[in-house]
C-alpha atoms as a PDB file:
ATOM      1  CA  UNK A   1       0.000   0.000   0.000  1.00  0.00           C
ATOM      2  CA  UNK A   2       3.055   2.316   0.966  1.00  0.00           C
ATOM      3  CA  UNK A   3       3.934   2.346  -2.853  1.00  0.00           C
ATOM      4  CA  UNK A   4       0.632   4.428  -3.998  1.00  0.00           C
ATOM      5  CA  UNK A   5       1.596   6.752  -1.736  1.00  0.00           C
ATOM      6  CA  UNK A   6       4.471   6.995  -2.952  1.00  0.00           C
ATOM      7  CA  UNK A   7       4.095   7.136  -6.609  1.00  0.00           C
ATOM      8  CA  UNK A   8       1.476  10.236  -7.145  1.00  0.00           C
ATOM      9  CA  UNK A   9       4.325  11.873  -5.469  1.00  0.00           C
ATOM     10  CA  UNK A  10       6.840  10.824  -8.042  1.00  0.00           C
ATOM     11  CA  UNK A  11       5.031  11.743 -10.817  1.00  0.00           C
ATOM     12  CA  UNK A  12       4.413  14.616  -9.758  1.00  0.00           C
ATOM     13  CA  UNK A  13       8.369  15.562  -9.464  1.00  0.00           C
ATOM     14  CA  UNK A  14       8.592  14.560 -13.343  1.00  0.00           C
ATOM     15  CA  UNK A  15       6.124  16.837 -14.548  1.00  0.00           C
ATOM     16  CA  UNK A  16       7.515  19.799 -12.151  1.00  0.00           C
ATOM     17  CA  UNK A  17      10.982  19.089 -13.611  1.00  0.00           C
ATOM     18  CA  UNK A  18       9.472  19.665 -17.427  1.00  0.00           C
ATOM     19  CA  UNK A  19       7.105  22.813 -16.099  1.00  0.00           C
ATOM     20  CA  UNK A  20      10.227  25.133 -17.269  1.00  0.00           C
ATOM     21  CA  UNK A  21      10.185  23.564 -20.539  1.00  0.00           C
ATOM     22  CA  UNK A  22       6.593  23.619 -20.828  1.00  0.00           C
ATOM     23  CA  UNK A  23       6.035  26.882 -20.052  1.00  0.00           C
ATOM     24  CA  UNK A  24       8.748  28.042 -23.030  1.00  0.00           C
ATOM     25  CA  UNK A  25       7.060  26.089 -25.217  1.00  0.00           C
ATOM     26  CA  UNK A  26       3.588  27.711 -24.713  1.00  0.00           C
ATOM     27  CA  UNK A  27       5.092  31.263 -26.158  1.00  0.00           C
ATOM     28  CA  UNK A  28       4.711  31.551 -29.552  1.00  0.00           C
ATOM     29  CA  UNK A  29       7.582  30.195 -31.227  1.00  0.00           C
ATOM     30  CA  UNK A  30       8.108  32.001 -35.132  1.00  0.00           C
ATOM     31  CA  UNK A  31      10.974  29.976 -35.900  1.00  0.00           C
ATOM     32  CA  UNK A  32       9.927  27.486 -38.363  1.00  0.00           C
ATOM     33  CA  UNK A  33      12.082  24.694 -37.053  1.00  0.00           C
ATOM     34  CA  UNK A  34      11.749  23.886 -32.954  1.00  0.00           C
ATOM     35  CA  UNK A  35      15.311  23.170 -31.495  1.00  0.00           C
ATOM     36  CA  UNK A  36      15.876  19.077 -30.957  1.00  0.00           C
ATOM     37  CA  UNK A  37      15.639  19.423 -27.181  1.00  0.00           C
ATOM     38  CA  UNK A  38      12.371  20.826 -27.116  1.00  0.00           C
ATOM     39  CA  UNK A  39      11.401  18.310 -30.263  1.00  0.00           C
ATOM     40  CA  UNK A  40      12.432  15.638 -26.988  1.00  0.00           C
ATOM     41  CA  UNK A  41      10.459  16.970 -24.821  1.00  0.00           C
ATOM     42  CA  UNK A  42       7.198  17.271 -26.293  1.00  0.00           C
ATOM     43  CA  UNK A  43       7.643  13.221 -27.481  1.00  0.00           C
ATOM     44  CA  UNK A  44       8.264  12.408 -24.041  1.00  0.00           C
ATOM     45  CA  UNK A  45       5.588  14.410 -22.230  1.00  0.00           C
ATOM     46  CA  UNK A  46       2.475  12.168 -23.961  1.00  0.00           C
ATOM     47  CA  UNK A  47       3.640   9.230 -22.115  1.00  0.00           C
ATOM     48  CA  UNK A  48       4.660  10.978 -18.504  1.00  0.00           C
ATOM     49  CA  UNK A  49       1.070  12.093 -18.638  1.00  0.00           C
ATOM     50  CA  UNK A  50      -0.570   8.927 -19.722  1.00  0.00           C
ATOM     51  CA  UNK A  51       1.889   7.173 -16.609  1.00  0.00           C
ATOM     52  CA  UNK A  52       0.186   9.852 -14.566  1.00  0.00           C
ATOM     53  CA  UNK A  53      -3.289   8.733 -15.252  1.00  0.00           C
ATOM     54  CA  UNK A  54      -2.917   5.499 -15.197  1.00  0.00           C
ATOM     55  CA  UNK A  55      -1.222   5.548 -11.589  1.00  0.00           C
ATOM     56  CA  UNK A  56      -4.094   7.710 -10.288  1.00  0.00           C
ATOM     57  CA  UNK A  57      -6.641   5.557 -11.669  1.00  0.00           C
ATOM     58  CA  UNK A  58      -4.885   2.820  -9.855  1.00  0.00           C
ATOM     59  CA  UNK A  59      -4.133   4.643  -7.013  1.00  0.00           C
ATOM     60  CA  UNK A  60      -7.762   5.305  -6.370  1.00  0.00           C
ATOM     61  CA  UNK A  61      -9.058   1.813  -6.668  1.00  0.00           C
ATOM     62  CA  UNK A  62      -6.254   0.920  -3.825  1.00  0.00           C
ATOM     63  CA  UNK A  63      -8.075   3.566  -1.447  1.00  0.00           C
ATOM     64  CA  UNK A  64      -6.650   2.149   1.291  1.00  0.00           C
ATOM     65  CA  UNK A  65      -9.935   4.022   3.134  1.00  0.00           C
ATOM     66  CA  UNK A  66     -11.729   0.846   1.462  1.00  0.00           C
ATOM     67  CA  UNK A  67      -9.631  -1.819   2.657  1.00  0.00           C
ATOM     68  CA  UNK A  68     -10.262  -0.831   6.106  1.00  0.00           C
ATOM     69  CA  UNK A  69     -13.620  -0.306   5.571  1.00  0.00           C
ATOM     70  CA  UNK A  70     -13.786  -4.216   4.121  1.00  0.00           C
ATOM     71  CA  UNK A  71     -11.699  -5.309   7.140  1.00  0.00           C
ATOM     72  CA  UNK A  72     -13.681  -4.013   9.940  1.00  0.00           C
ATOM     73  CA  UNK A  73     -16.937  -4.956   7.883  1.00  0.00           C
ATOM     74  CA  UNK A  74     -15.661  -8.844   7.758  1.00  0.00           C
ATOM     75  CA  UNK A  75     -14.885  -8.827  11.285  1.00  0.00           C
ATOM     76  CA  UNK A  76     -17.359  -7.163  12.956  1.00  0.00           C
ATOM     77  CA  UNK A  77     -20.223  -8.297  10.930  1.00  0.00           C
ATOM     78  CA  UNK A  78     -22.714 -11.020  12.426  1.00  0.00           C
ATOM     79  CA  UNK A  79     -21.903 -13.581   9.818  1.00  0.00           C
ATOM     80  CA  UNK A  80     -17.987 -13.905  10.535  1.00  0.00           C
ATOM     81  CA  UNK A  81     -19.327 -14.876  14.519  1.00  0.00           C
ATOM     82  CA  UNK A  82     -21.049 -17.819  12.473  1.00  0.00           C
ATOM     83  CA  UNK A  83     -18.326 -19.085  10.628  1.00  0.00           C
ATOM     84  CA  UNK A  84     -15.732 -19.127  13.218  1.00  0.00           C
ATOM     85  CA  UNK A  85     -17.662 -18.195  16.436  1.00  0.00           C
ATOM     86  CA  UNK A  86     -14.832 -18.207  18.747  1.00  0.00           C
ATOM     87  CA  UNK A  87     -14.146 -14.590  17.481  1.00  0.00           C
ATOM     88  CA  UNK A  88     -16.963 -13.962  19.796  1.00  0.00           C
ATOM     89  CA  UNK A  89     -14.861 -14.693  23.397  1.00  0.00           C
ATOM     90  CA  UNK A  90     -12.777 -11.518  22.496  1.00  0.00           C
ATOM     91  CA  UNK A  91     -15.473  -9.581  20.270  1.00  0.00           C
ATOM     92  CA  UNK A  92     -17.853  -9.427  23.578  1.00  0.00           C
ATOM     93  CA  UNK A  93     -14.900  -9.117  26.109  1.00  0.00           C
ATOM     94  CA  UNK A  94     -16.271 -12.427  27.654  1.00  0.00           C
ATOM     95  CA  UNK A  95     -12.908 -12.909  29.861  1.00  0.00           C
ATOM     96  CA  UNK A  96     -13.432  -9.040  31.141  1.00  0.00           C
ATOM     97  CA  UNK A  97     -16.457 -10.930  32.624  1.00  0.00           C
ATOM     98  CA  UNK A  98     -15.272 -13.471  33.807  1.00  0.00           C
ATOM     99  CA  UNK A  99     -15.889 -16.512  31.760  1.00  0.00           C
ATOM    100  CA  UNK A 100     -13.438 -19.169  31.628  1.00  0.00           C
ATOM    101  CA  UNK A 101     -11.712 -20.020  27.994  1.00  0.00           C
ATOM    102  CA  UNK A 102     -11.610 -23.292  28.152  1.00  0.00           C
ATOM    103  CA  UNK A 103     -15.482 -23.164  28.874  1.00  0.00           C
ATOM    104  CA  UNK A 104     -15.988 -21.500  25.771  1.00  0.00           C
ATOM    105  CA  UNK A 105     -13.797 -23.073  23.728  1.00  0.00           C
ATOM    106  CA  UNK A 106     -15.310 -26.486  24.884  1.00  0.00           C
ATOM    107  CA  UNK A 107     -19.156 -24.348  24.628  1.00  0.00           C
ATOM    108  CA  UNK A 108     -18.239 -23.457  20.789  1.00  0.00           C
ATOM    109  CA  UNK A 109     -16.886 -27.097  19.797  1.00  0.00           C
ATOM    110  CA  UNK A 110     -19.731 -28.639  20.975  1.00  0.00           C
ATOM    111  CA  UNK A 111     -22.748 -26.367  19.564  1.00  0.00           C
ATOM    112  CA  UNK A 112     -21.099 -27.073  16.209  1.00  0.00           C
ATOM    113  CA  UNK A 113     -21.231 -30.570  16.794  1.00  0.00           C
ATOM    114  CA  UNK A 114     -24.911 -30.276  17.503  1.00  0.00           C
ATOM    115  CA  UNK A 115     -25.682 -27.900  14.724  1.00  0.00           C
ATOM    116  CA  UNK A 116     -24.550 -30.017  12.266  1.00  0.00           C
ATOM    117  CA  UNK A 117     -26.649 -32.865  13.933  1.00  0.00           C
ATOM    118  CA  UNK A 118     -29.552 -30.566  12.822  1.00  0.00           C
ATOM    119  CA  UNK A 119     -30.476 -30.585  16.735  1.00  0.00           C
ATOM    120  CA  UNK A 120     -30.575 -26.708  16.984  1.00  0.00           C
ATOM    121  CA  UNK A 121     -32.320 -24.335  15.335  1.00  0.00           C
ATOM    122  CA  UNK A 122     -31.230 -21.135  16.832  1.00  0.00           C
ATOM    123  CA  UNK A 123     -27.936 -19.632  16.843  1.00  0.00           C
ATOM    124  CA  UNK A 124     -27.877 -18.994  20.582  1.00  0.00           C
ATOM    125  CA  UNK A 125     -25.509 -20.631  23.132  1.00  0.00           C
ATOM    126  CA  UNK A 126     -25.688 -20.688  26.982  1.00  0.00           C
ATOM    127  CA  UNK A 127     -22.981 -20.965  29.029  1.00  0.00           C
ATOM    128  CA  UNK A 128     -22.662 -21.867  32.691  1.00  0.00           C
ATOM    129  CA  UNK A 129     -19.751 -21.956  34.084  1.00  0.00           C
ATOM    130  CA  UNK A 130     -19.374 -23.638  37.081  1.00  0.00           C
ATOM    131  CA  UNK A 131     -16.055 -23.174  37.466  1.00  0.00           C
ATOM    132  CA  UNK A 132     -16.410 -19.582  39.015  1.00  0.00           C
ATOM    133  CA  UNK A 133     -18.442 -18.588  42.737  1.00  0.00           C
ATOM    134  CA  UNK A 134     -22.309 -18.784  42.465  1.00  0.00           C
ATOM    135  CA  UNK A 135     -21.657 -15.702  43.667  1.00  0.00           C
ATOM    136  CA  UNK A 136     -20.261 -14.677  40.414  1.00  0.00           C
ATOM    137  CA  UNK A 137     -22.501 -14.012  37.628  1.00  0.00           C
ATOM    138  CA  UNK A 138     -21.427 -17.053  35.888  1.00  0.00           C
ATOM    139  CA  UNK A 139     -24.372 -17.650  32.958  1.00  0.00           C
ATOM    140  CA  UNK A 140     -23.348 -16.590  29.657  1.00  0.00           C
ATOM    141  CA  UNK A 141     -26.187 -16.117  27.102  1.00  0.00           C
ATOM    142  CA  UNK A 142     -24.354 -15.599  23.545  1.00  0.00           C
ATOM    143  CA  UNK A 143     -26.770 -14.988  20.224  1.00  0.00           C
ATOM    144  CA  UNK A 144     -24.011 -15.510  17.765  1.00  0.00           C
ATOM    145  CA  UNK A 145     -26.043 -14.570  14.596  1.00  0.00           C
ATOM    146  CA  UNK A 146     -26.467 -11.148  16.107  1.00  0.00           C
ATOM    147  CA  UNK A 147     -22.764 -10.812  17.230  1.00  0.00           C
ATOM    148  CA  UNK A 148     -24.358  -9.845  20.935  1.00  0.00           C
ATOM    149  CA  UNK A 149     -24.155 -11.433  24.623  1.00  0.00           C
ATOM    150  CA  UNK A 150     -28.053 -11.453  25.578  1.00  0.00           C
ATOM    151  CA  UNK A 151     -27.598 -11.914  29.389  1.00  0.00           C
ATOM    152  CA  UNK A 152     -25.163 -12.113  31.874  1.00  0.00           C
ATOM    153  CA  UNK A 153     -26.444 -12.678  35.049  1.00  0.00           C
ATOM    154  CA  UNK A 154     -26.632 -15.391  38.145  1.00  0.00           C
ATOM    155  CA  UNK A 155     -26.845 -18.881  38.345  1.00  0.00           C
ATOM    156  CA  UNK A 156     -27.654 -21.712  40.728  1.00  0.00           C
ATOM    157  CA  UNK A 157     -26.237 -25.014  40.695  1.00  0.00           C
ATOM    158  CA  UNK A 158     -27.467 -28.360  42.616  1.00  0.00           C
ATOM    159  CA  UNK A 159     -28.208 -28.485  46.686  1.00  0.00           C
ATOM    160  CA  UNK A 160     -25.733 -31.150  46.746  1.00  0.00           C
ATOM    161  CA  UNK A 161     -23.188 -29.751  44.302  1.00  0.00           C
ATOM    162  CA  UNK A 162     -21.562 -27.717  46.796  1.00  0.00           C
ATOM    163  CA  UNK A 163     -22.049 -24.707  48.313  1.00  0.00           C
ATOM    164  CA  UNK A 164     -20.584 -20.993  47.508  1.00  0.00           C
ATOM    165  CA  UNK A 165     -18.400 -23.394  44.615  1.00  0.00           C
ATOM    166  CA  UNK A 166     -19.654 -26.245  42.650  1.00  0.00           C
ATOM    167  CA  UNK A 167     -18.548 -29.649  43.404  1.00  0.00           C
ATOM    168  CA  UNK A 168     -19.875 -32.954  43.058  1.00  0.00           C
ATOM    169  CA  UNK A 169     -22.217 -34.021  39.778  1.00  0.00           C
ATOM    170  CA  UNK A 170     -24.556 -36.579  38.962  1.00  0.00           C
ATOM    171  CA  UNK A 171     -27.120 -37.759  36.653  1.00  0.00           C
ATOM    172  CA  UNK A 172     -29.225 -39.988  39.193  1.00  0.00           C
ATOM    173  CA  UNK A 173     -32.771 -39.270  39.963  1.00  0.00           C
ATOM    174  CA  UNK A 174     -32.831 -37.630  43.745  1.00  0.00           C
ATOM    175  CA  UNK A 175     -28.825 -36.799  43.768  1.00  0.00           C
ATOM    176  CA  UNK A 176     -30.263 -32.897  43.647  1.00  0.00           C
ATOM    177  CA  UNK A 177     -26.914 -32.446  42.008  1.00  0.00           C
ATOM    178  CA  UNK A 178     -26.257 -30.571  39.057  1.00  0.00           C
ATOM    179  CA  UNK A 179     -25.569 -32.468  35.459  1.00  0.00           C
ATOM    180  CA  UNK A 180     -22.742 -31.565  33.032  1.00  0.00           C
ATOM    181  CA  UNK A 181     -22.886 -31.867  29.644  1.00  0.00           C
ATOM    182  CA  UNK A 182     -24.793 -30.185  26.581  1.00  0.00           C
ATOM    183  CA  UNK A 183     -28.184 -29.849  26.608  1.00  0.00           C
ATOM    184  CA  UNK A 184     -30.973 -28.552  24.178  1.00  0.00           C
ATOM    185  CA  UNK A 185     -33.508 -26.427  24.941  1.00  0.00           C
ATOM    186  CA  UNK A 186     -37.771 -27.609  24.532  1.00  0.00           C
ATOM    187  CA  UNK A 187     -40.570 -25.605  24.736  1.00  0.00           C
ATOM    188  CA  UNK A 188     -41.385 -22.960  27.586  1.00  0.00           C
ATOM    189  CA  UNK A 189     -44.352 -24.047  30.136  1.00  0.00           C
ATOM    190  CA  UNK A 190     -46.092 -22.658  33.182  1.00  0.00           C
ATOM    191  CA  UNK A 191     -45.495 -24.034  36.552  1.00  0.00           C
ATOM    192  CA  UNK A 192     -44.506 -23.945  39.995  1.00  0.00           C
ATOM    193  CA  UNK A 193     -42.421 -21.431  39.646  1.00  0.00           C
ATOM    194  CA  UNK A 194     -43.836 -19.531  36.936  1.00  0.00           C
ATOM    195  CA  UNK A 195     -42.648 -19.605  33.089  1.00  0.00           C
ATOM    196  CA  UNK A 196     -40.271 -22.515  33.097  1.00  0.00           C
ATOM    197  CA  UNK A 197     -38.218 -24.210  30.061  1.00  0.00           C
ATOM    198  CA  UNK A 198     -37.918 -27.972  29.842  1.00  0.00           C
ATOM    199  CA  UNK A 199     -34.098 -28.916  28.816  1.00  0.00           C
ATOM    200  CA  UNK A 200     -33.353 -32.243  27.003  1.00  0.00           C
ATOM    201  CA  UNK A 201     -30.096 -34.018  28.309  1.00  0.00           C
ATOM    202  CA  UNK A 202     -28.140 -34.862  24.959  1.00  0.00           C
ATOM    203  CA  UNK A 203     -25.040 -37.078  26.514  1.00  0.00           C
ATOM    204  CA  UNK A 204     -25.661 -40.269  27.862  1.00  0.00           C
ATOM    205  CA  UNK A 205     -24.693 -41.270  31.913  1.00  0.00           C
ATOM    206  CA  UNK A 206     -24.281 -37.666  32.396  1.00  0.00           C
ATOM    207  CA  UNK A 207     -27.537 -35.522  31.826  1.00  0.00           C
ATOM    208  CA  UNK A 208     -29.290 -37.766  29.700  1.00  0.00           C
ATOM    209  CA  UNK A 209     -31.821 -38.216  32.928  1.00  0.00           C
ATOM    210  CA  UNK A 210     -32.668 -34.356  32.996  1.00  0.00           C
ATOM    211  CA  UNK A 211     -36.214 -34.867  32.001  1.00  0.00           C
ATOM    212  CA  UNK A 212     -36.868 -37.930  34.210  1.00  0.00           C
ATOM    213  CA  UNK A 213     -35.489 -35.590  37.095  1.00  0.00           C
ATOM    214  CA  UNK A 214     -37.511 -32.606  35.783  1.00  0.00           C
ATOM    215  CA  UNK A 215     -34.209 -30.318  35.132  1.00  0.00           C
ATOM    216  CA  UNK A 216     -35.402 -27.276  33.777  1.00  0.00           C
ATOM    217  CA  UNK A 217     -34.415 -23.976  33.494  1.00  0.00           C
ATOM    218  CA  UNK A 218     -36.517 -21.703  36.484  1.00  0.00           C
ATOM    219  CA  UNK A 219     -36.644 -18.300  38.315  1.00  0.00           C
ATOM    220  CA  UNK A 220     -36.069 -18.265  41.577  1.00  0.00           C
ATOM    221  CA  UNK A 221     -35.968 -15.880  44.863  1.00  0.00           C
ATOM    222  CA  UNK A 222     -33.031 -16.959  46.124  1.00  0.00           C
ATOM    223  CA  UNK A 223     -31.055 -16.456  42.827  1.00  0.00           C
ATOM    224  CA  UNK A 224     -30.269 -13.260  43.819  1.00  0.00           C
ATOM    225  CA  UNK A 225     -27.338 -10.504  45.047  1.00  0.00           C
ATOM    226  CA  UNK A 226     -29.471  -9.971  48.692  1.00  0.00           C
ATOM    227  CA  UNK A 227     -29.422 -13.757  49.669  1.00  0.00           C
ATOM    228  CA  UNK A 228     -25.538 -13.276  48.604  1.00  0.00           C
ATOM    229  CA  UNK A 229     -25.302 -10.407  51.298  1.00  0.00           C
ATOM    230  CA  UNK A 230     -27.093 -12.666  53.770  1.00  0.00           C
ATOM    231  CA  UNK A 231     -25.776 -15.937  53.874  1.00  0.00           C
ATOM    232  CA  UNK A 232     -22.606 -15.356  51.842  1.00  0.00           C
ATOM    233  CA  UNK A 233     -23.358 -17.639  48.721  1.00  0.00           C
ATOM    234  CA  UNK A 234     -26.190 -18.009  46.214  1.00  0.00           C
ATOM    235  CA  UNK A 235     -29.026 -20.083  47.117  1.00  0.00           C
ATOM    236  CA  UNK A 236     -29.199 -23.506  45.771  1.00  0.00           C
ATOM    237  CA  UNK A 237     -31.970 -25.592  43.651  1.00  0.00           C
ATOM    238  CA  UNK A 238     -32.603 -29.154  43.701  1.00  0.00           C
ATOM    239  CA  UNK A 239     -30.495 -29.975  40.761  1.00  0.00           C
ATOM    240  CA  UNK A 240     -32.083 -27.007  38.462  1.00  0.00           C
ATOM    241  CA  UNK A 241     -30.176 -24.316  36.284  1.00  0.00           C
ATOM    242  CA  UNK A 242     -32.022 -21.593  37.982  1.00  0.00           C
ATOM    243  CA  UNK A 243     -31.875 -17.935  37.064  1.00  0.00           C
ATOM    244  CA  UNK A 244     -33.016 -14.548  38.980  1.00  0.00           C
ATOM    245  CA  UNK A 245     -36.344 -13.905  39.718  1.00  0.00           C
ATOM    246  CA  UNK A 246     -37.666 -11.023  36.976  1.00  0.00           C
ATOM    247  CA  UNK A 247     -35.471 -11.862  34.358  1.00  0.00           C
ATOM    248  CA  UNK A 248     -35.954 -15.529  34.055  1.00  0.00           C
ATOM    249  CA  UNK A 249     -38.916 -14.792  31.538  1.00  0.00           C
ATOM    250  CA  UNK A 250     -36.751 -12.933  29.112  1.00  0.00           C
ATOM    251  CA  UNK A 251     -33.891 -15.116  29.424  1.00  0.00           C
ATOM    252  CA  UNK A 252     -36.086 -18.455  28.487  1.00  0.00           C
ATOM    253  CA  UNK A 253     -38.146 -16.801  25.840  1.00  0.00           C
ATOM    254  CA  UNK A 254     -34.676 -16.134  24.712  1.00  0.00           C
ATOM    255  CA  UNK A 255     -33.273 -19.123  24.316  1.00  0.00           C
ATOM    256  CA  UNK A 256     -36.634 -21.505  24.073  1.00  0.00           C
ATOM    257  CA  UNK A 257     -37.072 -24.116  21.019  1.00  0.00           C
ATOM    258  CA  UNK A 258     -33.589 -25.350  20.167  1.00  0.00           C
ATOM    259  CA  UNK A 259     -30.747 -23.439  21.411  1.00  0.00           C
ATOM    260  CA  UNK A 260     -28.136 -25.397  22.980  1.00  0.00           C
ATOM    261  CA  UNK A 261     -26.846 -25.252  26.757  1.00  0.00           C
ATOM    262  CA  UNK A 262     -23.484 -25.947  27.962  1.00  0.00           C
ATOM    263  CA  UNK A 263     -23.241 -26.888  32.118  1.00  0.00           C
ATOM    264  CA  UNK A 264     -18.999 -26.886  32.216  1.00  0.00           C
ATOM    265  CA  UNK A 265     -16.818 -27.916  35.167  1.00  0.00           C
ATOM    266  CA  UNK A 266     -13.261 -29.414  34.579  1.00  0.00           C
ATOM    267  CA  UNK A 267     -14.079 -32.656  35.602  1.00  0.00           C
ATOM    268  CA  UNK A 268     -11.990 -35.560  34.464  1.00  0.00           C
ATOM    269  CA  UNK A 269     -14.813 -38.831  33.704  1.00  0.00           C
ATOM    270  CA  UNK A 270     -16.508 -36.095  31.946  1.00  0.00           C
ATOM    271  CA  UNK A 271     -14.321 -34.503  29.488  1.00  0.00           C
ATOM    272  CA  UNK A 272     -12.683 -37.756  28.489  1.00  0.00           C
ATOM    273  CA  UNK A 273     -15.897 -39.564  27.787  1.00  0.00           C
ATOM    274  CA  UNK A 274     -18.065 -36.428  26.440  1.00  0.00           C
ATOM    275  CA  UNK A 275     -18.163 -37.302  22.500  1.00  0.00           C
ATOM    276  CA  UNK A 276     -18.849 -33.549  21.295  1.00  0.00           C
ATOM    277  CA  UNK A 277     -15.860 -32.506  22.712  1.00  0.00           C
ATOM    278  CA  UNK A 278     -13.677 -35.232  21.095  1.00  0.00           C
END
């Protein structure tokens, strides 16, 4: 790019070197027979000026104004978060906010996996990350079509998970543990505890039970920053993904009808035997 910079600028030297010349040549001239140096000049000239045009012509297609323009276009358009979505961990700041890379590397890999499946059919991921303190808010809701993080905001894990940190997991009916794995979201229902979302297990021996043990995505009271200031952790659910009172309806109408959810912790059995992370 540095060279049509450059070369307007050089062109422009040759014609101020032949501007004396020129300039003798535009007086009228009587003599019948034009000396051999100017006869030089004026066979030369044609061609510096047709040089001239050509490199502006050129020079203007390489607006280097447009390159930039394409470059920011391609990488901060929705589409390039589609074709290689792990743009979106530094696009949306998502370490500034604490969520672990790993867990979204591990998020990304595995929504491909099920979007090639044909098992989704939104472009939305959910991330919890159990990795972090409940009293962190550790739910990631990413709408990668859009290029935006939805929500950010609190999550609960199992009664007998652990307490401010997440622990112990299980896929057996009564544990009121929290399941790992990759889940897909069903349709949104009224219940209990008001709109709820039914989530379908997807990986055998680890969350494949979630419907059996009526897992499902809920608000809840104690999912909030005053029971934090109380007791010193987040309250806990019987094995549920639950979110904060008052914004669980937005968050589930968000992600309702076949968007995929991702329950991480670093444990061992799991990661080896998951099959949409190998």
């Amino acid at each position: 790019m540095a060279l049509f910079y450059f070369i307007p600028t050089a062109v422009k030297s040759i014609l101020i070197q032949f501007k004396p010349a020129l300039n003798r040549l535009s007086l009228r001239n009587t003599q019948k027979t034009m000396p051999q140096q100017k006869r030089k000049i004026l066979s030369v000239f044609p061609v510096v000026a047709a040089m001239a045009l050509i490199l502006l012509v050129m020079t203007s297609v390489s607006d280097p104004d447009v390159t930039v323009v394409s470059k920011n276009a391609a990488f901060g358009s929705n589409t390039s978060l589609l074709i290689n979505p792990l743009l979106a961990y530094s696009q949306l700041n998502l370490k500034d906010l604490g969520l672990n890379e790993k867990a979204f590397q591990l998020a990304v890999k595995g929504w491909l996996k099920l979007k090639a499946k044909g098992h989704l059919t939104k472009d939305v991921i959910s991330i919890c990350d159990f990795t972090q303190s409940s009293n962190k808010k550790r739910l990631y809701v990413i709408d990668l079509a859009a290029g935006t993080l939805l929500f950010n905001t609190l999550v609960a894990h199992g009664k007998n998970t652990g307490d401010e940190f997440a622990r112990y997991f299980s896929n057996n009916p009564s544990s009121l543990q929290s399941s790992l794995g990759f889940y897909v979201t069903k349709e949104a229902y009224t219940g209990s505890h008001g709109l709820g979302l039914k989530l379908m297990g997807i990986e055998p021996g680890f969350n494949d039970r979630a419907e059996e043990r009526a897992i499902v995505m809920h608000g809840a009271n104690y999912v909030c920053n005053e029971f934090i200031d109380q007791y010193g952790r987040l309250g806990k659910s019987w094995g549920c993904p639950a979110v904060p009172f008052g914004e669980h309806e937005q968050i589930i109408n968000a992600i309702k009808d076949g968007s995929c959810l991702f329950i991480y912790f670093p444990d061992k059995a799991y990661l080896a035997a998951s099959k949409l992370l190998r």
